[in-house]
Protein backbone atom coordinates (compact mmCIF):
# COMPACT_ATOMS: atom_id res chain seq x y z
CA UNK A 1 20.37 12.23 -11.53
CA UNK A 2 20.79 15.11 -8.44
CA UNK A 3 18.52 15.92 -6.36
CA UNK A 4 17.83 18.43 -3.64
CA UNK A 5 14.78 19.37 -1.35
CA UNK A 6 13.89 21.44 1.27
CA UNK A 7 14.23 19.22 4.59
CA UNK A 8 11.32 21.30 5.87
CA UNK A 9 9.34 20.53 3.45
CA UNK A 10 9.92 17.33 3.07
CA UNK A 11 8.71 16.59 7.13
CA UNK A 12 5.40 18.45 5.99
CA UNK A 13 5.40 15.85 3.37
CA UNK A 14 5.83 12.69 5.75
CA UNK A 15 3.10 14.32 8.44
CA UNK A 16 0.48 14.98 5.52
CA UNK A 17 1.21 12.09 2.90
CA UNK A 18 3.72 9.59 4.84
CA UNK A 19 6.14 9.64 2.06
CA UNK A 20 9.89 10.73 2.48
CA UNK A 21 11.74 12.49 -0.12
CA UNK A 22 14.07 9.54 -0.74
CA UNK A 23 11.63 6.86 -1.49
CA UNK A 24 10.37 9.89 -4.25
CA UNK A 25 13.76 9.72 -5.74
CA UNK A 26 12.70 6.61 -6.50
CA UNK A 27 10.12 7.36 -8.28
CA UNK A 28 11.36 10.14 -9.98
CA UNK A 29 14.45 7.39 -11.42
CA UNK A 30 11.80 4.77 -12.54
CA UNK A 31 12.82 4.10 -16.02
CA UNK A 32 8.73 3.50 -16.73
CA UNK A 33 7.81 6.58 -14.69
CA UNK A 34 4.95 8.81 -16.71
CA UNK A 35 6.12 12.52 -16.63
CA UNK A 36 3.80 15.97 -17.65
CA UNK A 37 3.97 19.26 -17.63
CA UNK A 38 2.18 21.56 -14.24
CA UNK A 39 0.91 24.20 -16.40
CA UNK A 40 -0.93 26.11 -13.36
CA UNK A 41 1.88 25.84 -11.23
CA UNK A 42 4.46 27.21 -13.51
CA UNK A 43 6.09 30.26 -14.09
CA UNK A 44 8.51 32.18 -16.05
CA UNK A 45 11.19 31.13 -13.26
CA UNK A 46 10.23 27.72 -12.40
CA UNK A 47 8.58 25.21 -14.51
CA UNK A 48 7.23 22.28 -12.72
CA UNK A 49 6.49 18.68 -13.36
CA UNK A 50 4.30 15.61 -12.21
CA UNK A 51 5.60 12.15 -12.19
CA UNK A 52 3.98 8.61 -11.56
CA UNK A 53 6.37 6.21 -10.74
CA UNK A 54 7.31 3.48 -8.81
CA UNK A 55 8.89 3.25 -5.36
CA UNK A 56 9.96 0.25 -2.83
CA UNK A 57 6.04 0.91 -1.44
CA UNK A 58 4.29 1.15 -4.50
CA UNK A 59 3.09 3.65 -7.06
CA UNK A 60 4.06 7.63 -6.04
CA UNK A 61 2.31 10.88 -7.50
CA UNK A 62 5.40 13.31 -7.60
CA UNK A 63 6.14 16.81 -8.22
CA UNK A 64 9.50 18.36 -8.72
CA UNK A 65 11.33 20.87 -11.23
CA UNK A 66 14.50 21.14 -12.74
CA UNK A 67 17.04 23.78 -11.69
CA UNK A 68 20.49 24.92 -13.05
CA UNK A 69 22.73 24.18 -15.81
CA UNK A 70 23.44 20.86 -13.63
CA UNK A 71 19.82 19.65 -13.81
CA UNK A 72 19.43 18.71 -10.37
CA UNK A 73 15.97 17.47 -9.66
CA UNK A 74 14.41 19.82 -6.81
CA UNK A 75 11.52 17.56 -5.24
CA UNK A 76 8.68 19.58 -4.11
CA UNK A 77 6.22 16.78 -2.77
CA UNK A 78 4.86 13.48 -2.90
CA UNK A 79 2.23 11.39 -2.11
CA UNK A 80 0.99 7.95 -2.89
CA UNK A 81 -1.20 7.33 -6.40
CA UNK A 82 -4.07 7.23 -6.38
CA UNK A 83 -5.98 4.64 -8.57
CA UNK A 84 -6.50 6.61 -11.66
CA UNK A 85 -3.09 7.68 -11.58
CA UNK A 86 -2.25 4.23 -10.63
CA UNK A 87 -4.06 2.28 -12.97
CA UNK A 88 -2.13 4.62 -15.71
CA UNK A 89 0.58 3.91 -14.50
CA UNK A 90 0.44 -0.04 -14.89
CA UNK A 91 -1.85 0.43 -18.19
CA UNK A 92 1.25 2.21 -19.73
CA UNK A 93 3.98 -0.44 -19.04
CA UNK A 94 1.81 -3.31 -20.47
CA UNK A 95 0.85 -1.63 -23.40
């Protein structure tokens, strides 16, 4: 997998949710991760995606899309789970 993100962006992300776009990669790479579609915040030029998956610090809440032919993996933002998502998360690896 590539990925890319906005470094400006990404030190919004750190000041608001403490999370650095690296440790998303993570998540976004987590073979268990639970992946769905961002219906409201799509468009005809950029489709986006959620993702819960794990990270060295626990359970991340990620969005990203998918751009070019390459499929590199464009993180948008991240933030830790929170316990629904979380408890999905763990529910759906045991099952």
């Amino acid at each position: 997998m590539k990925f890319e993100w906005d470094s400006g962006k990404e030190k919004r992300n750190i000041k608001i949710h403490g999370i650095n776009f690296d440790e998303a990669k993570e998540a976004l790479e987590d073979e268990f991760g639970l992946d769905d579609f961002d219906d409201s915040h799509s468009n005809f030029s950029e489709y986006r995606y959620s993702r819960i998956g794990l990270s060295r610090n626990g359970v991340l809440f990620a969005v990203y899309t998918i751009r070019g032919e390459d499929g590199i993996y464009r993180i948008i933002s991240a933030r830790k789970a929170e316990k629904p998502e979380e408890n999905l998360y763990w529910e759906s690896r045991y099952e």
